[in-house]
N, C-alpha and C. Protein backbone atom coordinates (compact mmCIF):
# COMPACT_ATOMS: atom_id res chain seq x y z
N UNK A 1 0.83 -1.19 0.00
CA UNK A 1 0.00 0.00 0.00
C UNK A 1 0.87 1.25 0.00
N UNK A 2 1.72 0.95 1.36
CA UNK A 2 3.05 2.10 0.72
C UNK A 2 3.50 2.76 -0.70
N UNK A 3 4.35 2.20 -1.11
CA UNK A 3 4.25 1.93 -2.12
C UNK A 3 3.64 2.19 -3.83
N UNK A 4 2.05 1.93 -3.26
CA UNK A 4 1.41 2.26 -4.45
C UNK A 4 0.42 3.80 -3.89
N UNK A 5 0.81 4.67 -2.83
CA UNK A 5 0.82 5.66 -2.44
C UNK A 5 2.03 6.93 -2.69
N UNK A 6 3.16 5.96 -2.94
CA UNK A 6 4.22 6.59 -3.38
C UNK A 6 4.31 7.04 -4.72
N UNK A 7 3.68 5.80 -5.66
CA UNK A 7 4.10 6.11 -6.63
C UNK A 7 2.45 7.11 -7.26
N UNK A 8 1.32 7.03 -6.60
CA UNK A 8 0.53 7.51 -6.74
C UNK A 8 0.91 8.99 -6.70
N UNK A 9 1.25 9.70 -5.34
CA UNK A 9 2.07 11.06 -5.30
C UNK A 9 3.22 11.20 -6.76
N UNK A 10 4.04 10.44 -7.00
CA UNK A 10 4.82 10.61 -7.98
C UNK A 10 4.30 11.02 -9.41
N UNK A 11 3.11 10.47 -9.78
CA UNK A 11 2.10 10.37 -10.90
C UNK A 11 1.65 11.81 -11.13
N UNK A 12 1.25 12.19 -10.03
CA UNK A 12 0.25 13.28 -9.39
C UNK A 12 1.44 14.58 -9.75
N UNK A 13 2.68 14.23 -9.40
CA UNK A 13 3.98 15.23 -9.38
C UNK A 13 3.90 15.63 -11.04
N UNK A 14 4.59 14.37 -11.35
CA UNK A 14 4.75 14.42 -12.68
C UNK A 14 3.69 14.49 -13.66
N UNK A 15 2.60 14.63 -13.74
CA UNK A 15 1.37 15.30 -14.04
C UNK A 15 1.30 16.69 -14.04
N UNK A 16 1.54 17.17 -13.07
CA UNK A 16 1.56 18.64 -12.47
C UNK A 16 2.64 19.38 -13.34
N UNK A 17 3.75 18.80 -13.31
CA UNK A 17 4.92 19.15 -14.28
C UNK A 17 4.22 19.27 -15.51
N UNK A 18 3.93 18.16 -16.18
CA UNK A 18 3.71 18.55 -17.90
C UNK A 18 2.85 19.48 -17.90
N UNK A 19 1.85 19.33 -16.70
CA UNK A 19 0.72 20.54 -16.86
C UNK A 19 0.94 22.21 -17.00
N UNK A 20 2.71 22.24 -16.26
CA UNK A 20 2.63 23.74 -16.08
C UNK A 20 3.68 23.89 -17.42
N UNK A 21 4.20 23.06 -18.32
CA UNK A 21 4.59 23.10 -19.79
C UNK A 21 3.62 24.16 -20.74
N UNK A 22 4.70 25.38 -20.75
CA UNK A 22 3.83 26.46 -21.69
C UNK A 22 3.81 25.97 -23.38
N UNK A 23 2.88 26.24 -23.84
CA UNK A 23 3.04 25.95 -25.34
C UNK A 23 3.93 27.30 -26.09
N UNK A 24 3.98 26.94 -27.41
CA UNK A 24 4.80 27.98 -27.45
C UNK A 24 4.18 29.29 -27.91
N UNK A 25 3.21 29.41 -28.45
CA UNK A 25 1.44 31.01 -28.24
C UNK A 25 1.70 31.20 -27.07
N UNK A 26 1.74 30.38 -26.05
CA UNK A 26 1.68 30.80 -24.63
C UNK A 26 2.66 31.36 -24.23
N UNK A 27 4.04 31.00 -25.06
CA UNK A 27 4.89 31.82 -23.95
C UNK A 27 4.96 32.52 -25.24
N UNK A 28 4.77 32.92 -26.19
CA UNK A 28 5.00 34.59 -27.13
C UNK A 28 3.80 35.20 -26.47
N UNK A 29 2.83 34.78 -26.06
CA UNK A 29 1.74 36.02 -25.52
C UNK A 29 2.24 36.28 -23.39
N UNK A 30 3.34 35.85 -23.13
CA UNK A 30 3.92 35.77 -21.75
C UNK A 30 5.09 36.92 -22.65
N UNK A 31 5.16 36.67 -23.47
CA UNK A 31 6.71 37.44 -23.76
C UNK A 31 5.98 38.84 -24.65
N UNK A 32 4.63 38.58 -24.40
CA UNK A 32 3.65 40.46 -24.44
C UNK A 32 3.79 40.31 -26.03
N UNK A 33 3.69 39.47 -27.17
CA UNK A 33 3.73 39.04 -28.33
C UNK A 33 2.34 38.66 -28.52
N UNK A 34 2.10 38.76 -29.97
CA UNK A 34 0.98 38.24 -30.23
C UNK A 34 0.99 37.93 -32.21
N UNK A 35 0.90 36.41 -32.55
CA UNK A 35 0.62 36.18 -33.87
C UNK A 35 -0.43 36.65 -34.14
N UNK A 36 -0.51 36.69 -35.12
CA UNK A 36 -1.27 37.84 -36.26
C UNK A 36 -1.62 36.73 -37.85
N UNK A 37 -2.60 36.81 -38.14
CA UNK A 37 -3.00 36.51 -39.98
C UNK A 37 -2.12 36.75 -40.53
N UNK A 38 -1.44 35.86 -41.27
CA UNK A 38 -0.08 37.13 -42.27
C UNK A 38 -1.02 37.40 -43.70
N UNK A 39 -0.43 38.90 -44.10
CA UNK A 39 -0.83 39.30 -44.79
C UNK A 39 -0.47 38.39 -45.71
N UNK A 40 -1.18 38.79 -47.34
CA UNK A 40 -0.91 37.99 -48.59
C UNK A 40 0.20 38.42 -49.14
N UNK A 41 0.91 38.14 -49.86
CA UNK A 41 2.24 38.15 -50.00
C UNK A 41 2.22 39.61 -51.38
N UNK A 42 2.97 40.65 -51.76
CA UNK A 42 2.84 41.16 -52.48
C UNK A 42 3.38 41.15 -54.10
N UNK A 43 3.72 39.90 -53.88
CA UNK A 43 4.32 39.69 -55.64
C UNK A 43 4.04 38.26 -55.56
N UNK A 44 4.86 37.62 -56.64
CA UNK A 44 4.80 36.05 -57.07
C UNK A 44 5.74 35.06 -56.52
N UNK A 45 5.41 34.60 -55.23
CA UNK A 45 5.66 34.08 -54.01
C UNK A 45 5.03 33.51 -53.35
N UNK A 46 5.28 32.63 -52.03
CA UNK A 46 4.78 32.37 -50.82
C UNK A 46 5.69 32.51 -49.74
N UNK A 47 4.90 32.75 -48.78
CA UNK A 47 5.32 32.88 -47.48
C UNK A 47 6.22 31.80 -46.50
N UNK A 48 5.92 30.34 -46.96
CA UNK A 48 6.17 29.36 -46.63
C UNK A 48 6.19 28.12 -47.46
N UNK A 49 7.04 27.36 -47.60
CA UNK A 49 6.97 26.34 -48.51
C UNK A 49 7.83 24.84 -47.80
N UNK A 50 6.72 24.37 -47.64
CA UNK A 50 7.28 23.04 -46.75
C UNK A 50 7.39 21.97 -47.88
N UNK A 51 8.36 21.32 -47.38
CA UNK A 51 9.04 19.63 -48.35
C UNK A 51 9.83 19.11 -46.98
N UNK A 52 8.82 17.84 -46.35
CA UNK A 52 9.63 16.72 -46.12
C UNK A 52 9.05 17.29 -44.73
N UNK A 53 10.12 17.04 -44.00
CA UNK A 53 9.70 17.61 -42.48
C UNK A 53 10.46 19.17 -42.15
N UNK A 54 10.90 19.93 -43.47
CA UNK A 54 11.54 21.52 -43.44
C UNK A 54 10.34 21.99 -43.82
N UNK A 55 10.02 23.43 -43.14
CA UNK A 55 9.36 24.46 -44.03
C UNK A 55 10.46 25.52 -43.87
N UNK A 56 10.66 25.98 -45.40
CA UNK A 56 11.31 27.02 -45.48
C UNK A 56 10.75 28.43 -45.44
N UNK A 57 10.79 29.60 -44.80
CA UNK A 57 9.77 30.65 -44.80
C UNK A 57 10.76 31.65 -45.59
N UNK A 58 9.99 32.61 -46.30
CA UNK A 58 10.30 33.49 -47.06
C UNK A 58 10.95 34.74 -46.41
N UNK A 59 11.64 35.39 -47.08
CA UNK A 59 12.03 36.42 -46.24
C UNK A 59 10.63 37.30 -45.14
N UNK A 60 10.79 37.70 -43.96
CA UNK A 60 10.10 38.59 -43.44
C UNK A 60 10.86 39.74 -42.66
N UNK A 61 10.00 41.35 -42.78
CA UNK A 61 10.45 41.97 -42.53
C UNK A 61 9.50 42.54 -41.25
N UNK A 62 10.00 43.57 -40.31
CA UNK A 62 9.28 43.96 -39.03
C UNK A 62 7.76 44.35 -39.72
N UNK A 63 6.54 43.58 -39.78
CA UNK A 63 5.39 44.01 -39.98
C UNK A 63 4.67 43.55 -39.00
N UNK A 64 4.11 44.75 -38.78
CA UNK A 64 2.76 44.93 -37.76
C UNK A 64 1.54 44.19 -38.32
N UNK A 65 0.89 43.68 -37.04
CA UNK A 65 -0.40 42.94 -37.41
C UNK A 65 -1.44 44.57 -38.30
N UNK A 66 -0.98 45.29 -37.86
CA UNK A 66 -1.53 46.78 -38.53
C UNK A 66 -1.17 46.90 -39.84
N UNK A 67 -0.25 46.76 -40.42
CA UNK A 67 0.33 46.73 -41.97
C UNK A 67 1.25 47.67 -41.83
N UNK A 68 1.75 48.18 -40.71
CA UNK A 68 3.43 49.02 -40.91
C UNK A 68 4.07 48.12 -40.72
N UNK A 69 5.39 48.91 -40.66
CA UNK A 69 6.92 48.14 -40.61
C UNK A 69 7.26 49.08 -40.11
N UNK A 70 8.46 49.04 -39.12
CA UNK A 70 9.65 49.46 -38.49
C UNK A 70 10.55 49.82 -39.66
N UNK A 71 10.86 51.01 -40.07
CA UNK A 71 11.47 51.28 -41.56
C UNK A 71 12.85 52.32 -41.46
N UNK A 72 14.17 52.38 -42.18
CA UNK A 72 14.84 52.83 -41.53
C UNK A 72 16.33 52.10 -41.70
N UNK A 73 17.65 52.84 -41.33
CA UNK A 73 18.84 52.11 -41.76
C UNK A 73 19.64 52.43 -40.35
N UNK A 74 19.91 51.47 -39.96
CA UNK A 74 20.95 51.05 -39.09
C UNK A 74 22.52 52.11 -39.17
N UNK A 75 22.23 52.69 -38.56
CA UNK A 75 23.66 53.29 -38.47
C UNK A 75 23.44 55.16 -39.11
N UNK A 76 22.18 55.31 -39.09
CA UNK A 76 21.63 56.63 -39.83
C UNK A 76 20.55 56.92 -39.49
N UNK A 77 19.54 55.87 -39.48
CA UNK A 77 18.16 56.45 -38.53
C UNK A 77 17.54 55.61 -37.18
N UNK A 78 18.21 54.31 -37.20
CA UNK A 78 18.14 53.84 -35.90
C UNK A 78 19.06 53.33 -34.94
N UNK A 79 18.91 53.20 -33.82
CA UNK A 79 19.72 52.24 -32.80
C UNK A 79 19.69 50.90 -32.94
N UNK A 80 20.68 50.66 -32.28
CA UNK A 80 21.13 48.65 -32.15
C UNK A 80 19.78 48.54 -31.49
N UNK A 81 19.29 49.10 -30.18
CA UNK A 81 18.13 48.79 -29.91
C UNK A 81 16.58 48.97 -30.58
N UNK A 82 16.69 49.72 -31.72
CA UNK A 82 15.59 49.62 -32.28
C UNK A 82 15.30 49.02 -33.37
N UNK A 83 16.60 48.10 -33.73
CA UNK A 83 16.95 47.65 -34.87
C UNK A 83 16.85 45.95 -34.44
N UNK A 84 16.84 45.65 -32.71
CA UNK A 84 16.87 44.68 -31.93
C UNK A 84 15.17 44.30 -32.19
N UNK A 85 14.31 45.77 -32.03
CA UNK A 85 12.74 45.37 -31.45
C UNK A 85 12.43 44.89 -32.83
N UNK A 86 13.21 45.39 -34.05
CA UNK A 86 12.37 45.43 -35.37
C UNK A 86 12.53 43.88 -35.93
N UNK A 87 14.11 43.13 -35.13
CA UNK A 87 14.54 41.67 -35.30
C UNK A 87 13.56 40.84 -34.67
N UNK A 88 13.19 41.57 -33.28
CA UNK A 88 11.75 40.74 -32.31
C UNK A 88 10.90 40.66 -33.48
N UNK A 89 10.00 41.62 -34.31
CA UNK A 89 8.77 42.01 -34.81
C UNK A 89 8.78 41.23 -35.73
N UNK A 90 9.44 41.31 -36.71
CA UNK A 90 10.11 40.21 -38.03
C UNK A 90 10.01 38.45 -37.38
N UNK A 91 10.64 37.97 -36.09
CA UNK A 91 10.57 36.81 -36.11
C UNK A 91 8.85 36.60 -35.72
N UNK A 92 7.98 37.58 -34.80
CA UNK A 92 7.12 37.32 -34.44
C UNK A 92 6.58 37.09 -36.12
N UNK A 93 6.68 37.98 -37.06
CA UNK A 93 5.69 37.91 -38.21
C UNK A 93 5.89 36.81 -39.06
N UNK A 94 7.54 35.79 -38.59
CA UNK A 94 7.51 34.31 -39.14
C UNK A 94 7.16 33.29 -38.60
N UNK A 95 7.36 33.86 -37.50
CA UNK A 95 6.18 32.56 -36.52
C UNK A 95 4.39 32.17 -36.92
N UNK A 96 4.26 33.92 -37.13
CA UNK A 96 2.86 33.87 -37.88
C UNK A 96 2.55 33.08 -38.98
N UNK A 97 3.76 33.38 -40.06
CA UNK A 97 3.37 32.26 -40.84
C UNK A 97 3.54 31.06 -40.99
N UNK A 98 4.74 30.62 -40.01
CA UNK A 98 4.79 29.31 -39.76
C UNK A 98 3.75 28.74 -39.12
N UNK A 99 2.87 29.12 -38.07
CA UNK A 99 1.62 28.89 -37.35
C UNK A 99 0.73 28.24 -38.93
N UNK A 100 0.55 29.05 -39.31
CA UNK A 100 -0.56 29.27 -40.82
C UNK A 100 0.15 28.62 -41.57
N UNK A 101 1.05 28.17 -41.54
CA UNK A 101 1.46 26.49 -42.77
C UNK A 101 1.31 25.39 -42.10
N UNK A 102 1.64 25.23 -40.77
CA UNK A 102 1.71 24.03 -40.16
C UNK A 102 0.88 23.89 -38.79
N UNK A 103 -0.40 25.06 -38.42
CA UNK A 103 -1.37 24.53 -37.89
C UNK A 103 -1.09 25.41 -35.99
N UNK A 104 0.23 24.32 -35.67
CA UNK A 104 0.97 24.14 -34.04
C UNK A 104 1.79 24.57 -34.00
N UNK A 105 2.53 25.76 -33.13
CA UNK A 105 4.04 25.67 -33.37
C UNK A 105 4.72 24.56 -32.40
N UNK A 106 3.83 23.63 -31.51
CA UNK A 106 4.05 22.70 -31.16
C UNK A 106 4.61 21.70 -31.91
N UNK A 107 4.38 21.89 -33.33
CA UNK A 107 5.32 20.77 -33.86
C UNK A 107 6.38 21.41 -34.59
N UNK A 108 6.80 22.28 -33.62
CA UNK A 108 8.43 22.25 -34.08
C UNK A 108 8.94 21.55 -33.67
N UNK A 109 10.09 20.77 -34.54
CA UNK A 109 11.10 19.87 -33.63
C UNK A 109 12.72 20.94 -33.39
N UNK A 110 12.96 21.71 -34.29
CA UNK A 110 13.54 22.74 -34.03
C UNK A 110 13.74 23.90 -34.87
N UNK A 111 14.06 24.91 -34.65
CA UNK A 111 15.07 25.76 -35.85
C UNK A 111 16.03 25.89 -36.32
N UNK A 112 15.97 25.35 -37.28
CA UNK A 112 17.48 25.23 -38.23
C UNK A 112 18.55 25.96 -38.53
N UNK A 113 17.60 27.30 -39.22
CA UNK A 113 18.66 28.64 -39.75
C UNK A 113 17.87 29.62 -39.85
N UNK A 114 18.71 30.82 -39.75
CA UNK A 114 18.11 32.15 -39.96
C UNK A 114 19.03 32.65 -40.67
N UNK A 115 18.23 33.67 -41.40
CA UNK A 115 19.77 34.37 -42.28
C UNK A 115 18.91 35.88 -42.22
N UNK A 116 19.83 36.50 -41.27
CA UNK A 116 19.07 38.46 -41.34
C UNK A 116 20.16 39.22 -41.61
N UNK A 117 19.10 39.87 -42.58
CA UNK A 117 19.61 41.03 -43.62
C UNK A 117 19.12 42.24 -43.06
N UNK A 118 20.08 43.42 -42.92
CA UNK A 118 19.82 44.45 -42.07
C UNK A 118 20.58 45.36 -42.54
N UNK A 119 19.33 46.80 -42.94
CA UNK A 119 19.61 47.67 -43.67
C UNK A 119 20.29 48.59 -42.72
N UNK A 120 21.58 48.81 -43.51
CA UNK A 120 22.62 49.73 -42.72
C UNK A 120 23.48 50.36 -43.73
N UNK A 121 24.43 50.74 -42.44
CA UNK A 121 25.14 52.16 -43.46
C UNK A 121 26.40 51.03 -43.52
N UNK A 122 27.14 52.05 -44.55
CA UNK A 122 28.41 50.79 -44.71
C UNK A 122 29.60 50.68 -43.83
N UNK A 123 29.52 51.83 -42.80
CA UNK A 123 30.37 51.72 -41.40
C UNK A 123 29.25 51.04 -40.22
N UNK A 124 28.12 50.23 -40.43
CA UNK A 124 27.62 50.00 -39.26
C UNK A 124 28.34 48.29 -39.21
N UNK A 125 28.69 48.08 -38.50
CA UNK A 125 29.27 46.76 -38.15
C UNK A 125 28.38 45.87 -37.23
N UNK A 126 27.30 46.08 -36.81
CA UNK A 126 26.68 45.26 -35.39
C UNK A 126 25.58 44.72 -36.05
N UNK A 127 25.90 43.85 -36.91
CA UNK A 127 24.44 43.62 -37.60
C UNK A 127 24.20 42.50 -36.53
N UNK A 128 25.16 41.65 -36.43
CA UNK A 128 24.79 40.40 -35.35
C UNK A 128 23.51 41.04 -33.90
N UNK A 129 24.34 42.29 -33.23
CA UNK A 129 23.73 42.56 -32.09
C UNK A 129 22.16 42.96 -33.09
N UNK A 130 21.85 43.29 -33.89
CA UNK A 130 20.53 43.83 -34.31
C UNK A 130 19.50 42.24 -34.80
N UNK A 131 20.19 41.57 -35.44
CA UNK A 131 19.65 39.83 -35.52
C UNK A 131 19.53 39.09 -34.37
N UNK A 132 19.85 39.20 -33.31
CA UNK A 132 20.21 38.69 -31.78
C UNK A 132 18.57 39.44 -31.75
N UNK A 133 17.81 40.12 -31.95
CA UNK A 133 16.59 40.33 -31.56
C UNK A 133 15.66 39.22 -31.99
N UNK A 134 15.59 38.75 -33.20
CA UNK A 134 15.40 37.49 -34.08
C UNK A 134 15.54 35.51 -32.83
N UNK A 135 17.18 35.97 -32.99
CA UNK A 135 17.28 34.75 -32.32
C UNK A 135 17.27 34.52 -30.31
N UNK A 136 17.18 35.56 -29.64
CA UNK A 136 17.14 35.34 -28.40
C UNK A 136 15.53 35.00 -28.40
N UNK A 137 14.45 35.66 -29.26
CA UNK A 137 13.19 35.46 -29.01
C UNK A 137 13.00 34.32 -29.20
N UNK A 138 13.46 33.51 -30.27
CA UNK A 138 13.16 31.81 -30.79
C UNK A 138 13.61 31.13 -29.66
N UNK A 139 14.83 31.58 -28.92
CA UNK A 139 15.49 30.56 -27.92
C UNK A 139 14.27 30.81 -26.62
N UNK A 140 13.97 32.40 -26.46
CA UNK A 140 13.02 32.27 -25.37
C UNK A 140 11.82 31.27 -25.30
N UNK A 141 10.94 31.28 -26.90
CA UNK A 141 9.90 30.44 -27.23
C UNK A 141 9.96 28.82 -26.99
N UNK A 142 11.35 28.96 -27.76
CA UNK A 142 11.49 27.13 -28.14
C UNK A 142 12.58 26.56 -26.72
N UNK A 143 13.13 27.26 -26.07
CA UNK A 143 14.29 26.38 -25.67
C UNK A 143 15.49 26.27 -26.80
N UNK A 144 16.01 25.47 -26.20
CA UNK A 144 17.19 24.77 -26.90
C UNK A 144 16.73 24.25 -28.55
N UNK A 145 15.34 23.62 -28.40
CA UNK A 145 14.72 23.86 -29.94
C UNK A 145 14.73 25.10 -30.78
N UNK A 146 15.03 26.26 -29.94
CA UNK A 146 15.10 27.36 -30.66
C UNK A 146 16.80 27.89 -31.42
N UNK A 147 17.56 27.59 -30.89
CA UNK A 147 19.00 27.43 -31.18
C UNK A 147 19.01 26.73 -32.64
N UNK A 148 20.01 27.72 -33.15
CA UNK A 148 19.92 28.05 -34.90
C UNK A 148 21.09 27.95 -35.60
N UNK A 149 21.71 27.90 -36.69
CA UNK A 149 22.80 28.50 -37.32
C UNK A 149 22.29 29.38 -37.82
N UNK A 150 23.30 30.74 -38.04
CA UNK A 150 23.04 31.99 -38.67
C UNK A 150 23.58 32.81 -38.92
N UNK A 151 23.49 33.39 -39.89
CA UNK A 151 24.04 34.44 -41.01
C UNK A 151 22.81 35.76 -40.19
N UNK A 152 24.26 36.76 -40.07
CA UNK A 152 23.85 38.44 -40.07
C UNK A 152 24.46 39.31 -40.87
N UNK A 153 23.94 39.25 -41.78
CA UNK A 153 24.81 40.40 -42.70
C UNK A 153 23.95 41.79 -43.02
N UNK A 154 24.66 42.95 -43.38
CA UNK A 154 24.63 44.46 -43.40
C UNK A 154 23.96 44.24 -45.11
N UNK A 155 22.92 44.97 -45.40
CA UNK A 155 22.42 44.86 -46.58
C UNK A 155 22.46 46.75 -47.09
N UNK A 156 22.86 47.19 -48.09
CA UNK A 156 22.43 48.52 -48.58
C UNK A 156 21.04 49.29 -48.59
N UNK A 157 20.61 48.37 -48.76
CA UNK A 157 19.29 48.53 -48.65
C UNK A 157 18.22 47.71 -49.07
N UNK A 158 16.77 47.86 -48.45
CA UNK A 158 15.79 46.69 -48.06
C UNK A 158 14.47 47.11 -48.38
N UNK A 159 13.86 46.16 -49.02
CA UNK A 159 12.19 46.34 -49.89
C UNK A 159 11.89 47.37 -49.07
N UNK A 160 11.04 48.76 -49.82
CA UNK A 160 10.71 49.35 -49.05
C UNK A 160 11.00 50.23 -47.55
N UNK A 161 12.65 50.11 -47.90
CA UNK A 161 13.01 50.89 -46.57
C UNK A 161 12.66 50.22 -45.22
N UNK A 162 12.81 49.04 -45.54
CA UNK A 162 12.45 48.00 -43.95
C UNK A 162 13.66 47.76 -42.91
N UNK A 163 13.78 47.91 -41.84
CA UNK A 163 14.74 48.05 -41.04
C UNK A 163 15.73 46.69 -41.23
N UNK A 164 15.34 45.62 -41.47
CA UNK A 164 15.44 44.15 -41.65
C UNK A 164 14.45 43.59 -41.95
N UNK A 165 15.01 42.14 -43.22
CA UNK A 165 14.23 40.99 -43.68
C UNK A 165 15.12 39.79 -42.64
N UNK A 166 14.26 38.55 -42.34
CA UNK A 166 14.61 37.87 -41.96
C UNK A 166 14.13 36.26 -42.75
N UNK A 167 15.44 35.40 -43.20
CA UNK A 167 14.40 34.27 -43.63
C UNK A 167 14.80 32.96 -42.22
N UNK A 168 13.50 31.75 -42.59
CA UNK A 168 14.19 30.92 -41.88
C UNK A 168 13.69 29.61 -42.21
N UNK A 169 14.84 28.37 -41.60
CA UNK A 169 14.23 27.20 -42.17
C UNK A 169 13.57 26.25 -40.94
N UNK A 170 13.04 25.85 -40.63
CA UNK A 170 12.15 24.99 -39.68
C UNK A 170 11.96 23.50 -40.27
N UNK A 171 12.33 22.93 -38.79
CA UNK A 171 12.11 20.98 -38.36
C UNK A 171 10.67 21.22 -38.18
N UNK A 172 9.46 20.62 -38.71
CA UNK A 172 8.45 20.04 -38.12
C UNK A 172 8.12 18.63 -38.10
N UNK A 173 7.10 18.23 -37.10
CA UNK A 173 6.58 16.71 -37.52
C UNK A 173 5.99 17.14 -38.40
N UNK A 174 5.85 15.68 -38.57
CA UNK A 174 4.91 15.41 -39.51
C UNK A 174 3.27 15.47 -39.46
């Protein structure tokens, strides 16, 4: 009886555990985030294109569930820190469409790569610290599933005067 009181409490523990497991909506709306519809794409494209267990997402740039963007060049009209929120805004708006290809972001198994392009001047050197907005948010969401390889490079300039495009490739199940 011992015993099967022990392991009863144990059940009850470890129950409690998976229960307080945030999904990952849950912790972007904990991290004051919120996915959004993605808009339709404005030329001859998609947003997302999955083969196999990758979806590859298209470039995205800081867009508001409103239809602005964070717009602007690194090293001339913004800060590392505003160039950081516009790397947050951009991954939130690929999460969006990753949500809207594949349903869960529960079935990520991880993130693969990011590659951010960030409009700057040709003495701005910190493109990494301005993409680090991009990838600390994925690591906050996913964990260690969120951990990436990645390319930050300084671009001349970006569709529309966008502070940064970001692309990326994603593990899902099946």
């Amino acid at each position: 009886m011992c015993f099967f009181k022990s392991f009863l409490t144990f059940c009850l523990l470890f129950g409690s555990i998976l229960c307080l497991a945030q999904s990952p909506e849950e912790k972007i709306q904990e991290l004051g985030f919120e996915l959004f519809e993605p808009a339709k794409p404005i030329a001859n494209y998609v947003k997302a294109v999955r083969t196999g267990n990758l979806v590859f997402l298209a470039g995205h740039g800081p867009g508001k569930a409103d239809g602005t963007n964070i717009k602007g060049r690194l090293g001339e009209d913004l800060s590392i820190e505003q160039g950081y929120a516009a790397a947050q805004i951009s991954a939130i708006a690929l999460l969006s469409s990753l949500k809207a290809e594949i349903g869960d972001l529960s079935k990520v198994v991880r993130i693969v790569k990011v590659t951010g392009m960030v409009n700057s001047t040709a003495d701005f050197y910190d493109q990494p610290k301005v993409i680090n907005g991009c990838s600390d948010l994925l690591v906050k969401v996913f964990g260690d599933k969120g951990k990436h390889a990645r390319a930050a490079v300084g671009m001349v300039s970006l569709p529309s005067n966008i502070a940064v495009e970001i692309e990326m490739i994603v593990e899902v199940t099946e």
